[in-house]
Protein backbone atom coordinates (compact mmCIF):
# COMPACT_ATOMS: atom_id res chain seq x y z
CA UNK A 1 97.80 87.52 110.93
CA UNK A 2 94.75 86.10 109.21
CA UNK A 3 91.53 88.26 108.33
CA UNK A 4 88.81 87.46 111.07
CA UNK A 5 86.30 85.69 109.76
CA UNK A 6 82.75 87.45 108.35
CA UNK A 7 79.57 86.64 109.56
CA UNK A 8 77.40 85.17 106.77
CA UNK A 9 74.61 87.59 107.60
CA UNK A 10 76.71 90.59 107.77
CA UNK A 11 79.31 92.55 105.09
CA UNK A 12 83.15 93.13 105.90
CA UNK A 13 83.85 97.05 106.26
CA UNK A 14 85.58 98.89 103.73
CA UNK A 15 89.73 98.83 104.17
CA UNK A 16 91.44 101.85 103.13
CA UNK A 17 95.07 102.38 102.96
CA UNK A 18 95.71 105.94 101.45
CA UNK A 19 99.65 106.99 99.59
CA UNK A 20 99.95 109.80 102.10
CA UNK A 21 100.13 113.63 102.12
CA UNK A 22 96.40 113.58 101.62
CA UNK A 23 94.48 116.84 100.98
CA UNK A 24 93.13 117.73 104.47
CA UNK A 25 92.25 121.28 103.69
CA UNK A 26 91.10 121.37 99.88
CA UNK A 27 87.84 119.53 98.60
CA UNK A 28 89.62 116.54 101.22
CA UNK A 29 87.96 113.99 98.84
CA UNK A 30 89.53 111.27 100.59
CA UNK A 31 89.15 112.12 104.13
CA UNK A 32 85.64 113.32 103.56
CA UNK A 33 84.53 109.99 101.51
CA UNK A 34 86.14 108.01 104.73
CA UNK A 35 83.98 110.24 107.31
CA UNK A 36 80.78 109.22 104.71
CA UNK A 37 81.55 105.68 105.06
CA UNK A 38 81.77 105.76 108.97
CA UNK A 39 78.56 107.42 109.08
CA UNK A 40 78.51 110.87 108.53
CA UNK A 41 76.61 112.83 111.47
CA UNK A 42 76.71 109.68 113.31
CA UNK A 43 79.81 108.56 112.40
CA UNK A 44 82.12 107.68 115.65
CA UNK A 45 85.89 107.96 114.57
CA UNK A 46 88.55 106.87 116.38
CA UNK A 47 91.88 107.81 115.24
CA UNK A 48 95.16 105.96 116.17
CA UNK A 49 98.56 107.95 115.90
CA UNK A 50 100.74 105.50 117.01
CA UNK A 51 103.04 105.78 114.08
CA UNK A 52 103.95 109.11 114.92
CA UNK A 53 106.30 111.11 117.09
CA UNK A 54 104.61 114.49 116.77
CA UNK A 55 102.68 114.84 119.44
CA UNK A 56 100.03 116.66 117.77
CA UNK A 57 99.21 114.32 114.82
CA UNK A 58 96.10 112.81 116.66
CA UNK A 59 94.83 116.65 117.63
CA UNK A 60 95.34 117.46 113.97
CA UNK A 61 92.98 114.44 112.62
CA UNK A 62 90.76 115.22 115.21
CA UNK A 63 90.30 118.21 113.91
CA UNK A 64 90.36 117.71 110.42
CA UNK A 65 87.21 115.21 110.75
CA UNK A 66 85.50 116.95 112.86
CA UNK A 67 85.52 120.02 109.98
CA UNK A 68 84.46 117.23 107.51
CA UNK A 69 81.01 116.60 109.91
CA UNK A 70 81.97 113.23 111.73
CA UNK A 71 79.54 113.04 114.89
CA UNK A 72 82.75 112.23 117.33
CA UNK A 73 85.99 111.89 116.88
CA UNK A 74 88.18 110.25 119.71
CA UNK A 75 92.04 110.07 119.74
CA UNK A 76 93.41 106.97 121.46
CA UNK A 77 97.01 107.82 122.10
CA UNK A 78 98.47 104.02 122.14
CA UNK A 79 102.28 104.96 122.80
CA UNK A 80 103.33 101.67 124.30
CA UNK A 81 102.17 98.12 124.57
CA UNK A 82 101.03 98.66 127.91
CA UNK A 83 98.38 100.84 126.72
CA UNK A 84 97.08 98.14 123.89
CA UNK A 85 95.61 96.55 127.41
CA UNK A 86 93.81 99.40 128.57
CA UNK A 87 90.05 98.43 128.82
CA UNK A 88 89.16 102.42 128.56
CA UNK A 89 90.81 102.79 125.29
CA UNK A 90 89.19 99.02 124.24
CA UNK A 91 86.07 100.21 125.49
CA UNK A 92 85.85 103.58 123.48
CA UNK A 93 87.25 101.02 120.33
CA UNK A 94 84.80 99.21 120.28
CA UNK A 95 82.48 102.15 119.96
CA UNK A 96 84.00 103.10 116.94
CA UNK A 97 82.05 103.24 113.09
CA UNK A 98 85.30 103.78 111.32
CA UNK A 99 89.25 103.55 112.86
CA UNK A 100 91.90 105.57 111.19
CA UNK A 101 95.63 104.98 111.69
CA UNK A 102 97.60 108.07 110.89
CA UNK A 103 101.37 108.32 109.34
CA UNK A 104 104.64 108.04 110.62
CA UNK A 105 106.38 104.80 110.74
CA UNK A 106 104.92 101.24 110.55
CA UNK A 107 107.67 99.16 112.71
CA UNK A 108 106.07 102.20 115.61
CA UNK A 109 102.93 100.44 115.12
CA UNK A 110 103.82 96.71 114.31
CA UNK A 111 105.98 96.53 118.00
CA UNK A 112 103.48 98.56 120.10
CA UNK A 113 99.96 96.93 118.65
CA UNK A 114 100.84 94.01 116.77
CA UNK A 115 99.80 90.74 118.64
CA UNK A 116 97.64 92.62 121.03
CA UNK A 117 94.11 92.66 122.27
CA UNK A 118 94.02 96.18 120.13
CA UNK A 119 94.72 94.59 116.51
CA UNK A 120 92.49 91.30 117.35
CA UNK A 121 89.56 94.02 118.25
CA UNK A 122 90.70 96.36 115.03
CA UNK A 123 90.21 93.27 112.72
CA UNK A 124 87.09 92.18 114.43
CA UNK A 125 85.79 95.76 114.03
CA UNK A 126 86.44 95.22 110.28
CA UNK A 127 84.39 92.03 109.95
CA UNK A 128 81.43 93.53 111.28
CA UNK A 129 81.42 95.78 108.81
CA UNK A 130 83.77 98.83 110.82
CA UNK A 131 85.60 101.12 108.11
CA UNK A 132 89.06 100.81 108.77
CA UNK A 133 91.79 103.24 106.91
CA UNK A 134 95.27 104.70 107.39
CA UNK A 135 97.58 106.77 105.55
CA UNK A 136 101.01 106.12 104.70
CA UNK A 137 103.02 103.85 107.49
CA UNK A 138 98.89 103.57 108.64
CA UNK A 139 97.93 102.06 105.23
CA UNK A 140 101.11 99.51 104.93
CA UNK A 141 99.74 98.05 108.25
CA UNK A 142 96.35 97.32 107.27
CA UNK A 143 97.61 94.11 105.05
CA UNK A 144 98.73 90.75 106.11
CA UNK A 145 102.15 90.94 104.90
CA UNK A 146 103.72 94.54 105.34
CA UNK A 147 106.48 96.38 103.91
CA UNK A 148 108.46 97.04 106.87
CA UNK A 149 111.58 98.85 104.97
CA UNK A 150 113.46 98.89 102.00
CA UNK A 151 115.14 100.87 99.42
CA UNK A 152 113.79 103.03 96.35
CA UNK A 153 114.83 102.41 92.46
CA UNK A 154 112.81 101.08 89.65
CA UNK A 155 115.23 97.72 89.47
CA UNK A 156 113.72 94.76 92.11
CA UNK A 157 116.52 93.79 93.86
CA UNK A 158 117.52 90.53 96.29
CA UNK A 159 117.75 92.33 100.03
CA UNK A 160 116.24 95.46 98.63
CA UNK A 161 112.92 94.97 101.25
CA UNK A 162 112.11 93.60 104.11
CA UNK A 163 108.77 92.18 105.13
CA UNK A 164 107.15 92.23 108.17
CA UNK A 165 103.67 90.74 109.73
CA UNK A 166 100.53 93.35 109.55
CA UNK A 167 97.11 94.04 110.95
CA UNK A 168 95.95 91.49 108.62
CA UNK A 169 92.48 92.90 107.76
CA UNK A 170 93.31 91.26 104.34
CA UNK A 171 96.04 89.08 103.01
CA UNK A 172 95.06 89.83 99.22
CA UNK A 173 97.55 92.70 98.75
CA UNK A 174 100.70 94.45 99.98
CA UNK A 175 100.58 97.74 100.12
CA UNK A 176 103.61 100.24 99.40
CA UNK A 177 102.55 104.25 99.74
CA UNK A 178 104.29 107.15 98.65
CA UNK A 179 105.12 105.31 95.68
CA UNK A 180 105.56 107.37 92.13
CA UNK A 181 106.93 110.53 95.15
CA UNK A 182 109.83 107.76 96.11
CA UNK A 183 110.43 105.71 93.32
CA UNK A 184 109.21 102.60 94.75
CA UNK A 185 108.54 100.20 92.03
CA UNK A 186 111.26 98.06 92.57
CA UNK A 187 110.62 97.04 96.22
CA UNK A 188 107.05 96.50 95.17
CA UNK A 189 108.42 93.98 92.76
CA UNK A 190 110.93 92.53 95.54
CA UNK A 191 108.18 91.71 97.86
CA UNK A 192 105.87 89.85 95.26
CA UNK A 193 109.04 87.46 94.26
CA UNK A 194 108.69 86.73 97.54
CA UNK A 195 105.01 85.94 97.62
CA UNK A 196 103.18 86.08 94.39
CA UNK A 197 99.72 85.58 95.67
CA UNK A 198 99.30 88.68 96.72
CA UNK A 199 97.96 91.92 94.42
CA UNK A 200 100.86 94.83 94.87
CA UNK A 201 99.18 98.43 95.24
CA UNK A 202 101.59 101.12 94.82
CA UNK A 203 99.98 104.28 96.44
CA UNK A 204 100.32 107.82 94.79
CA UNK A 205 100.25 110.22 97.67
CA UNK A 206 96.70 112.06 97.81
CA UNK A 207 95.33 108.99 96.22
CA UNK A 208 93.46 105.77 98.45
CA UNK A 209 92.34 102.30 97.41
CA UNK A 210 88.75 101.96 98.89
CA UNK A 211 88.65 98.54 98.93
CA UNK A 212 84.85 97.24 99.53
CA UNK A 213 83.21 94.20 101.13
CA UNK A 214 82.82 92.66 97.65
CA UNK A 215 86.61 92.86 97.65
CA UNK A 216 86.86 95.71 94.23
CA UNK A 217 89.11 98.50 94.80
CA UNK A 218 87.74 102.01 94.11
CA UNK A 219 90.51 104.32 93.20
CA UNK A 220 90.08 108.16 94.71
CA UNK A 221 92.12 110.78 94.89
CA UNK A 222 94.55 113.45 92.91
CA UNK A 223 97.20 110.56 91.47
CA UNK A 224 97.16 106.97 90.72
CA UNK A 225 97.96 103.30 92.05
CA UNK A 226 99.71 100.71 90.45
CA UNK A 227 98.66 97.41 90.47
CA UNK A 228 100.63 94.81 90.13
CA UNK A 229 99.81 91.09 89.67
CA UNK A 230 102.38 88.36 89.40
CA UNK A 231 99.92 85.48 89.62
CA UNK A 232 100.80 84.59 86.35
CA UNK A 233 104.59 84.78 86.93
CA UNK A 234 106.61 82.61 84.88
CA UNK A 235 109.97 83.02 85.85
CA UNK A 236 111.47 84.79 89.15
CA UNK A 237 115.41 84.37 89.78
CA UNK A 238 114.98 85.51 93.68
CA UNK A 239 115.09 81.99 94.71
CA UNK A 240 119.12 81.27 93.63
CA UNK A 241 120.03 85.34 94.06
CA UNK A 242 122.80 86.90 95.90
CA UNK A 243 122.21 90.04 97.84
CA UNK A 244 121.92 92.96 95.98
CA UNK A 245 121.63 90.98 92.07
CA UNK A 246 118.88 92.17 90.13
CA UNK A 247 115.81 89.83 89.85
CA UNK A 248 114.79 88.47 86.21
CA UNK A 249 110.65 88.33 86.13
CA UNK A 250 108.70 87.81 84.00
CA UNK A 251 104.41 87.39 83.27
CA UNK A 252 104.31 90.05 85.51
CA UNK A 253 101.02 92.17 84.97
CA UNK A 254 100.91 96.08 85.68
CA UNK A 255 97.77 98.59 85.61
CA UNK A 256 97.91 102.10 86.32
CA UNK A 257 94.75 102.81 87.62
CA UNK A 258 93.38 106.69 88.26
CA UNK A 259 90.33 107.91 89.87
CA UNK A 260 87.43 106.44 89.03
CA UNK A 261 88.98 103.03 88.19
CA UNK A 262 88.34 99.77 89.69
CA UNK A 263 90.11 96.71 90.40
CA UNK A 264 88.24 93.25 91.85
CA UNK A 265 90.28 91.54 93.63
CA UNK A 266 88.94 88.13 93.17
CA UNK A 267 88.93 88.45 89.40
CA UNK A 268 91.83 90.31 89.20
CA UNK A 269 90.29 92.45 86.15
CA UNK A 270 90.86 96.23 85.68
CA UNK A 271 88.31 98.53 84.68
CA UNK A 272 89.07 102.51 83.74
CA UNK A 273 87.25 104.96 84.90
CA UNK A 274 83.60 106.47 82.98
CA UNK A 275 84.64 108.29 79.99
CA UNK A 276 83.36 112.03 80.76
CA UNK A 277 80.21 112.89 79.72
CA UNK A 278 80.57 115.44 76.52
């Protein structure tokens, strides 16, 4: 899935894929930074649990931005394909001034929304300048490519992920989330042999990526992302591996970037956060 195309006269929305096990109860920097984005008072959320199982996930969020001041929050409980075709749920969809897809597993979302009249409208939304975020399995659907599955360890490994198509709101990163908690590096590494265009963000949990229309990433929360570029890669052994070897690469690039810190995507130039006042 390709990014829908931006009016001239108009700015892209913000896209904001969040590590997972954000603060919901604490300051809720994250959450309540989203909730300023979509509008504040007037902000009209509409939150998407598809991922999840728990029946309750979409009650909780509605909750939890409703505390943070959002004008209206409206769950749209998508739990099969048949439902993407609703024209109630469309309807209230297109209403929306920020979308937020919640945990739980992104192959739930990919075979329930993907292709549908849902994640055409959600990527539309974005163009016209809609905020659109998720957390966890919610984040790793927001990109082009997604990380459907794979296995943890520092080491990238042939077979050690599997890709998947996304949203597509932007094909200028993949997006891996829980990522220091589970040891993830590895399979961020994997999926970049694969396609080295792309920017790798490994998501700390309690930490989001507020990527704006200008295309910089804004880094928020408790931990850090990695960044990973391999568009200077020099060498990459994936292409003659067997299952299972471990991949040689090298010009890889790496940034660990903590609140504060920005990335532009179109440069591809990391900048640390303000040095604290004394």
């Amino acid at each position: 899935m390709c990014p829908a195309k931006v009016d001239p006269s108009n700015a892209r929305g913000y896209i904001v894929p969040v590590g997972g096990a954000e603060d919901k109860q604490r300051d809720a920097v994250i959450l309540r930074r989203f909730v300023e984005l979509a509008g504040g008072r007037k902000a009209r959320i509409a939150v998407i649990p598809t991922a999840s199982k728990q029946r309750d996930t979409g009650s909780r969020y509605e909750q939890i931005f409703d505390d943070l001041g959002a004008g209206d929050v409206d769950v749209l409980g998508f739990d099969a394909r048949s439902d993407a075709e609703r024209e109630d749920y469309n309807e209230r969809l297109a209403a929306a001034t920020g979308v937020f897809l919640t945990g739980g597993n992104q192959l739930r979302i990919s075979t329930i929304l993907g292709g549908t009249k849902v994640a055409k409208q959600i990527r539309t939304l974005n163009a016209r300048g809609v905020i659109v975020g998720g957390t966890s399995a919610g984040a790793a659907i927001l990109s082009e490519h997604m990380i459907a599955f794979g296995e943890s360890g520092a080491t990238p490994r042939a077979g050690l992920v599997s890709l998947a198509p996304g949203f597509g709101l932007t094909n200028r990163v993949i997006i891996d989330q829980h990522f220091r908690q589970r040891d993830r590096l590895g399979r961020l590494l994997a999926a970049l042999a694969y396609n080295p265009f792309a920017i790798g963000l490994g998501l700390d949990e309690d930490t989001a990526a507020f990527i704006d229309p200008e295309d910089v990433i804004h880094v928020v929360g408790a931990g850090a992302i990695t960044v990973v570029d391999a568009s200077s890669l020099e060498h990459s052994s994936m292409g003659f591996a067997r299952s299972g070897d471990a991949i040689c690469l090298t010009g890889v690039k790496l940034h660990v970037l903590t609140s504060g810190a920005t990335f532009d995507l179109r440069t591809r130039t990391a900048a640390p956060p303000d040095a604290p006042a004394d």
